[in-house]
PDB file of N, CA and C in Angstrom:
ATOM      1  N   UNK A   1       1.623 -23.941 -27.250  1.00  0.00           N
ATOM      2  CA  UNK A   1       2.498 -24.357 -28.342  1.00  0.00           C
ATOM      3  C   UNK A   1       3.148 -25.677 -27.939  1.00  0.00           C
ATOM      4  N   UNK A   2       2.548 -26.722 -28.933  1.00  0.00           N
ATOM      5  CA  UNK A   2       4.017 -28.249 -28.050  1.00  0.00           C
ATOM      6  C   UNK A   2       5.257 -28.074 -28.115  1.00  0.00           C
ATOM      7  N   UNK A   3       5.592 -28.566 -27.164  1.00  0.00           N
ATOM      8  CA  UNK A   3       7.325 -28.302 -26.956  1.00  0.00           C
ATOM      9  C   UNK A   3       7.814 -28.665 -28.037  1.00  0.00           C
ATOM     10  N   UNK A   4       7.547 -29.580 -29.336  1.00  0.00           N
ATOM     11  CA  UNK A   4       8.770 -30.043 -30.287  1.00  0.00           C
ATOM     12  C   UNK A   4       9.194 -27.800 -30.884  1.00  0.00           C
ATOM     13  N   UNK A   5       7.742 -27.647 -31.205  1.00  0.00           N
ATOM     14  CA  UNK A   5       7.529 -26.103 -31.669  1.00  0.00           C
ATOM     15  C   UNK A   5       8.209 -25.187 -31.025  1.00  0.00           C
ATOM     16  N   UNK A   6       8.643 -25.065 -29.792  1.00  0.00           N
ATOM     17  CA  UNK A   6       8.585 -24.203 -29.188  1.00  0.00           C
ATOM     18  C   UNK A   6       9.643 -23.349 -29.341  1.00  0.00           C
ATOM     19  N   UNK A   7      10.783 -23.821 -29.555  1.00  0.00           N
ATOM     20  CA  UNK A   7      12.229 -23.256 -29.372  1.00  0.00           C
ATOM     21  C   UNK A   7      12.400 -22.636 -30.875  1.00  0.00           C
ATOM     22  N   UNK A   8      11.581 -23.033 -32.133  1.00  0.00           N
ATOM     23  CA  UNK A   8      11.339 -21.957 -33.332  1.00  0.00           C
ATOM     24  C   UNK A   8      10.408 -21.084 -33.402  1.00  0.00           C
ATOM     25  N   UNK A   9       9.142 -20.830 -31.942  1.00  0.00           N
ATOM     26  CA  UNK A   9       8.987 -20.153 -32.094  1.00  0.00           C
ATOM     27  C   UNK A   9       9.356 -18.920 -31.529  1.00  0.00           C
ATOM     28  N   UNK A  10       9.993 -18.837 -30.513  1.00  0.00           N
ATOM     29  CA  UNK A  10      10.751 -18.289 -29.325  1.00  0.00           C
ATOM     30  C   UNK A  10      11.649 -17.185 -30.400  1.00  0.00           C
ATOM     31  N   UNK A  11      12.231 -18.183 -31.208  1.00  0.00           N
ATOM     32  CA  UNK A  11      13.228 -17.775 -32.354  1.00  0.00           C
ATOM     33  C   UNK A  11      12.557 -17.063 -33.240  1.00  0.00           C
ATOM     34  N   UNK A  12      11.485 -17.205 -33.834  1.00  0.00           N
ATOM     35  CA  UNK A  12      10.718 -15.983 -34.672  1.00  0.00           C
ATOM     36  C   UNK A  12      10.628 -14.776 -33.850  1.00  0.00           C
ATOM     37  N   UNK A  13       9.910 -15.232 -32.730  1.00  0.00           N
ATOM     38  CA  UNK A  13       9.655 -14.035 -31.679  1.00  0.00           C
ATOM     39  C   UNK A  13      10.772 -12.986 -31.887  1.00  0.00           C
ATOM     40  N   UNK A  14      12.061 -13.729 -31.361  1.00  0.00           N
ATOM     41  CA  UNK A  14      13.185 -12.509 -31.240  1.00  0.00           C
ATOM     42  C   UNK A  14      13.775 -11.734 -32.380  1.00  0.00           C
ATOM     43  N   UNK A  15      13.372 -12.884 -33.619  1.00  0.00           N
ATOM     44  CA  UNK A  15      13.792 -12.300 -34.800  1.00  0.00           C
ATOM     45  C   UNK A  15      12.833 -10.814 -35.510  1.00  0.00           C
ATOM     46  N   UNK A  16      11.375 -11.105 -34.640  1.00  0.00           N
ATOM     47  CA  UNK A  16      10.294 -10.591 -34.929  1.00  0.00           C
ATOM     48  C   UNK A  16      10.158  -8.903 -34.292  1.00  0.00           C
ATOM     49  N   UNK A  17      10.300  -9.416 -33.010  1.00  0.00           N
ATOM     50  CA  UNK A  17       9.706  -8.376 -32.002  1.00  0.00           C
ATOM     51  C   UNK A  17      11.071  -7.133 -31.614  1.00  0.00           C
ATOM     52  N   UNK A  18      10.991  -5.790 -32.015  1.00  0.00           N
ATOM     53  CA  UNK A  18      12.303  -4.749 -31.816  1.00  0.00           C
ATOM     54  C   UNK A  18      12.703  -5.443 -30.639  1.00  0.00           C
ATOM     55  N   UNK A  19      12.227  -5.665 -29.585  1.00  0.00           N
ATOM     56  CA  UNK A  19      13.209  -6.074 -28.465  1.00  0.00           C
ATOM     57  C   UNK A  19      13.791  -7.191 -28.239  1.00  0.00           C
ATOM     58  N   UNK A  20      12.905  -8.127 -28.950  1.00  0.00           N
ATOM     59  CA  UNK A  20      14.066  -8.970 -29.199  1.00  0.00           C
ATOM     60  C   UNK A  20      13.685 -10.144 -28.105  1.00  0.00           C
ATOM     61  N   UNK A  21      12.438 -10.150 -27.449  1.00  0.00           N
ATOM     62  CA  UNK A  21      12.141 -11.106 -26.854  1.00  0.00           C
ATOM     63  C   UNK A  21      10.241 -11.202 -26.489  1.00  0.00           C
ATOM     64  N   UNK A  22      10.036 -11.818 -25.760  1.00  0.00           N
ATOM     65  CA  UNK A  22       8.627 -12.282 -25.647  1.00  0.00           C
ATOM     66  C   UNK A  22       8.597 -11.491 -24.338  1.00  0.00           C
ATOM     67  N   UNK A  23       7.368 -10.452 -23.897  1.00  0.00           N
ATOM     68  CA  UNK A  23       7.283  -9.768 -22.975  1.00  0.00           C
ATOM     69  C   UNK A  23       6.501 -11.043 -22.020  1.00  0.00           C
ATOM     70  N   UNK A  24       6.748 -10.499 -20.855  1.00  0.00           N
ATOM     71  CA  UNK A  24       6.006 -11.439 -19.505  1.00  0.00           C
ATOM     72  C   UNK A  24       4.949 -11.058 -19.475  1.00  0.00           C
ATOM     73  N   UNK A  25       4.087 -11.740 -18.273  1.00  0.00           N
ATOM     74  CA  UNK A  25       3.053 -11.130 -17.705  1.00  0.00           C
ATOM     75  C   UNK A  25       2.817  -9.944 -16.745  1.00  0.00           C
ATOM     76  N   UNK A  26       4.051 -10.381 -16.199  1.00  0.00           N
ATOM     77  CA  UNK A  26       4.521  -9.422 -15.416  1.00  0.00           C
ATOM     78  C   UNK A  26       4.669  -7.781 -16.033  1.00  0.00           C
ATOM     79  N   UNK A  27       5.146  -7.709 -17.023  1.00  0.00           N
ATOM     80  CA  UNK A  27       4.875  -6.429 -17.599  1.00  0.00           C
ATOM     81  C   UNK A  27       3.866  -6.120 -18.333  1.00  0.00           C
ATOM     82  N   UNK A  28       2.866  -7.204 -19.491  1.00  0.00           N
ATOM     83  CA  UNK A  28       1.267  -6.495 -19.077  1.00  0.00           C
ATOM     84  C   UNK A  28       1.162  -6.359 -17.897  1.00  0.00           C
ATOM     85  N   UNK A  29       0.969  -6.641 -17.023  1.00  0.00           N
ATOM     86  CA  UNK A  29       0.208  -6.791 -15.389  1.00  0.00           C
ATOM     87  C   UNK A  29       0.271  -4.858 -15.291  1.00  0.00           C
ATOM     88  N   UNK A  30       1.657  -4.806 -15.625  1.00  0.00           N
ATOM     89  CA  UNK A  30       2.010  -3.518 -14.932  1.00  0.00           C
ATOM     90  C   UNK A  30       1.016  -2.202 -15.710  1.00  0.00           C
ATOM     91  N   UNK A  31       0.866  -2.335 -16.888  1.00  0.00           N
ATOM     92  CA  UNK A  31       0.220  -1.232 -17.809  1.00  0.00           C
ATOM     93  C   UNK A  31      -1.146  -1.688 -16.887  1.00  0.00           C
ATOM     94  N   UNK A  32      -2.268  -2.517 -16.925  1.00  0.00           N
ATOM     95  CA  UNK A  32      -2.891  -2.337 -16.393  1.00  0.00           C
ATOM     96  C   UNK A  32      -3.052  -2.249 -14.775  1.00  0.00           C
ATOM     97  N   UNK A  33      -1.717  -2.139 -13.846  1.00  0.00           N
ATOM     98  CA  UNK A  33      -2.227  -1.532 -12.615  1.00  0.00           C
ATOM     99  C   UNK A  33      -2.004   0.002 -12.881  1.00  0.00           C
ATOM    100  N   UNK A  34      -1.356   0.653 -13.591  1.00  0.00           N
ATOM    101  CA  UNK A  34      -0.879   1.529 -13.690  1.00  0.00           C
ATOM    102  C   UNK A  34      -2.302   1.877 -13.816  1.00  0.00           C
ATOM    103  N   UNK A  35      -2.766   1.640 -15.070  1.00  0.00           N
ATOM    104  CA  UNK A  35      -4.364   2.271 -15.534  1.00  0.00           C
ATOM    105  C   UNK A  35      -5.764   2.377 -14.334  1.00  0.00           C
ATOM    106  N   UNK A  36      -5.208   1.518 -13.662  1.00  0.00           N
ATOM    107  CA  UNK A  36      -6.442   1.352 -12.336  1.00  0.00           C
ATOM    108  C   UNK A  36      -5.624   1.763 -10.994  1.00  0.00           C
ATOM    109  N   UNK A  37      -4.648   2.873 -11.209  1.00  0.00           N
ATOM    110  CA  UNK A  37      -3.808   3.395 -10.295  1.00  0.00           C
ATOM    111  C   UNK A  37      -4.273   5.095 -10.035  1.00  0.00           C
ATOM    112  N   UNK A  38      -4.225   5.492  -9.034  1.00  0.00           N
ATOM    113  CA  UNK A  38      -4.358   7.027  -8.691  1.00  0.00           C
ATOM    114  C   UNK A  38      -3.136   7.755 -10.230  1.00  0.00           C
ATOM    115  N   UNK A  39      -2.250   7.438 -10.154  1.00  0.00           N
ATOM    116  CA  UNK A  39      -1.421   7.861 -11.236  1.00  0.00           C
ATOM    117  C   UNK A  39      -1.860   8.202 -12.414  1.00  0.00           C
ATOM    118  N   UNK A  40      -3.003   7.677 -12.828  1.00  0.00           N
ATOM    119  CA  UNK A  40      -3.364   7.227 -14.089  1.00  0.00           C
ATOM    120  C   UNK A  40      -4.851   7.987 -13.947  1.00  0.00           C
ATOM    121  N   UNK A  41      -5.195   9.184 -13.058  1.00  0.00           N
ATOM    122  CA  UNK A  41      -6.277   9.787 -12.591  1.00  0.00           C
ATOM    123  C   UNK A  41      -6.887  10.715 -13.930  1.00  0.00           C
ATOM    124  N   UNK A  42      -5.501  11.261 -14.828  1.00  0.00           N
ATOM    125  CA  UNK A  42      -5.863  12.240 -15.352  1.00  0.00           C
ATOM    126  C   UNK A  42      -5.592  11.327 -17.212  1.00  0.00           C
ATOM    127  N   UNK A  43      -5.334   9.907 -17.417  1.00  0.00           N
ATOM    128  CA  UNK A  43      -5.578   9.256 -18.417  1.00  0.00           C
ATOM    129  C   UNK A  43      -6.902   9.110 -18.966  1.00  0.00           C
ATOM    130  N   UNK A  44      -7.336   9.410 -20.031  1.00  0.00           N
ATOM    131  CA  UNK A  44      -8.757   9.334 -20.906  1.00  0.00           C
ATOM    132  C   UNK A  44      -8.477   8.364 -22.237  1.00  0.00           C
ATOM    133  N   UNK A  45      -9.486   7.691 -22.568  1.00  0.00           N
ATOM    134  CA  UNK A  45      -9.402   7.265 -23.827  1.00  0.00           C
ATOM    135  C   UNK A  45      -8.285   6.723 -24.833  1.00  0.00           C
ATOM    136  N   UNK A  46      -7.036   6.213 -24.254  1.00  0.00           N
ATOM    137  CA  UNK A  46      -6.115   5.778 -24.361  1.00  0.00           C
ATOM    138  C   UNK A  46      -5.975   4.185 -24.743  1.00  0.00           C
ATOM    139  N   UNK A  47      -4.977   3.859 -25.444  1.00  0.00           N
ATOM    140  CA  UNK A  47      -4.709   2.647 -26.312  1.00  0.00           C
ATOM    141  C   UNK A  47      -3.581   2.687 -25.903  1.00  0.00           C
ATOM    142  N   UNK A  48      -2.880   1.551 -24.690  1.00  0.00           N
ATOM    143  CA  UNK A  48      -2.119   0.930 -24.810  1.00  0.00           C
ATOM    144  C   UNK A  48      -1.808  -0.056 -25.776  1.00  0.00           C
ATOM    145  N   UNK A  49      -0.541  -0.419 -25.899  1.00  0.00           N
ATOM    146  CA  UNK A  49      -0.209  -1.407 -27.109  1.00  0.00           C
ATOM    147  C   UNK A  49       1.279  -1.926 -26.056  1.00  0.00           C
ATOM    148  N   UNK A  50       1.211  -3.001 -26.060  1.00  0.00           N
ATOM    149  CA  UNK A  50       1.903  -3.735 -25.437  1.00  0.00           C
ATOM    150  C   UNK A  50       2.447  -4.747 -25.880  1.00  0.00           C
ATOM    151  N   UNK A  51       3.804  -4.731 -26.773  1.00  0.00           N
ATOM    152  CA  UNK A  51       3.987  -5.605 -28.045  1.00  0.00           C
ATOM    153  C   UNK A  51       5.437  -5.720 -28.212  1.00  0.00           C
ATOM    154  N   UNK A  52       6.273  -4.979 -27.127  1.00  0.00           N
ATOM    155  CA  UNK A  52       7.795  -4.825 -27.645  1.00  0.00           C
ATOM    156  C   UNK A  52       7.883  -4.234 -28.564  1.00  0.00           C
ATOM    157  N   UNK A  53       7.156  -3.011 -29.136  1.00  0.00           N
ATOM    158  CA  UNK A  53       7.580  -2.245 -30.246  1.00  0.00           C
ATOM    159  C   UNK A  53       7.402  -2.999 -31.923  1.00  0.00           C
ATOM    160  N   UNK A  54       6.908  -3.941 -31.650  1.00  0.00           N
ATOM    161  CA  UNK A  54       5.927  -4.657 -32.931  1.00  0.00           C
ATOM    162  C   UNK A  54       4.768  -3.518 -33.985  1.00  0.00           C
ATOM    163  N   UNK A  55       4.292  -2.746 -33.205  1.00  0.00           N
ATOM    164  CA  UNK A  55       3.418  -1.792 -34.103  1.00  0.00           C
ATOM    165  C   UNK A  55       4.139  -0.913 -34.713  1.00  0.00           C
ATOM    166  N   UNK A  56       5.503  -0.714 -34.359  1.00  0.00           N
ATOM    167  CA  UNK A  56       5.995   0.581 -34.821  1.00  0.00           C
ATOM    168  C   UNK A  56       6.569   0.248 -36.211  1.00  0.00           C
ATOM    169  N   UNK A  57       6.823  -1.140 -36.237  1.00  0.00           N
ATOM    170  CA  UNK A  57       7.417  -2.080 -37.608  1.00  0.00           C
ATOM    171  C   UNK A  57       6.637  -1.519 -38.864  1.00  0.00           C
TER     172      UNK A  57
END
């Protein structure tokens, strides 16, 4: 996004997304170690959605 853009879109984002901000990478990262984790041994066929609560809208 060019920077003139950026700071309205930041602003949709929060206006947009239930939480109210733009998730990192850092927290995708985490759903998928989780999924390729011993933890995650007895997960099947599953749909993460990773959106700040955007689908539930």
């Amino acid at each position: 996004i060019p920077a003139p853009f950026r700071e309205q879109y930041d602003a949709q984002i929060r206006a947009t997304v239930p939480l109210k901000r733009q998730g990192t990478p850092e927290e995708a990262a985490a759903v998928a170690l989780f999924l390729l984790s011993d933890d995650a041994g007895y997960v099947t066929g599953s749909q993460y959605v990773v959106d700040g609560g955007l689908l539930r809208l």
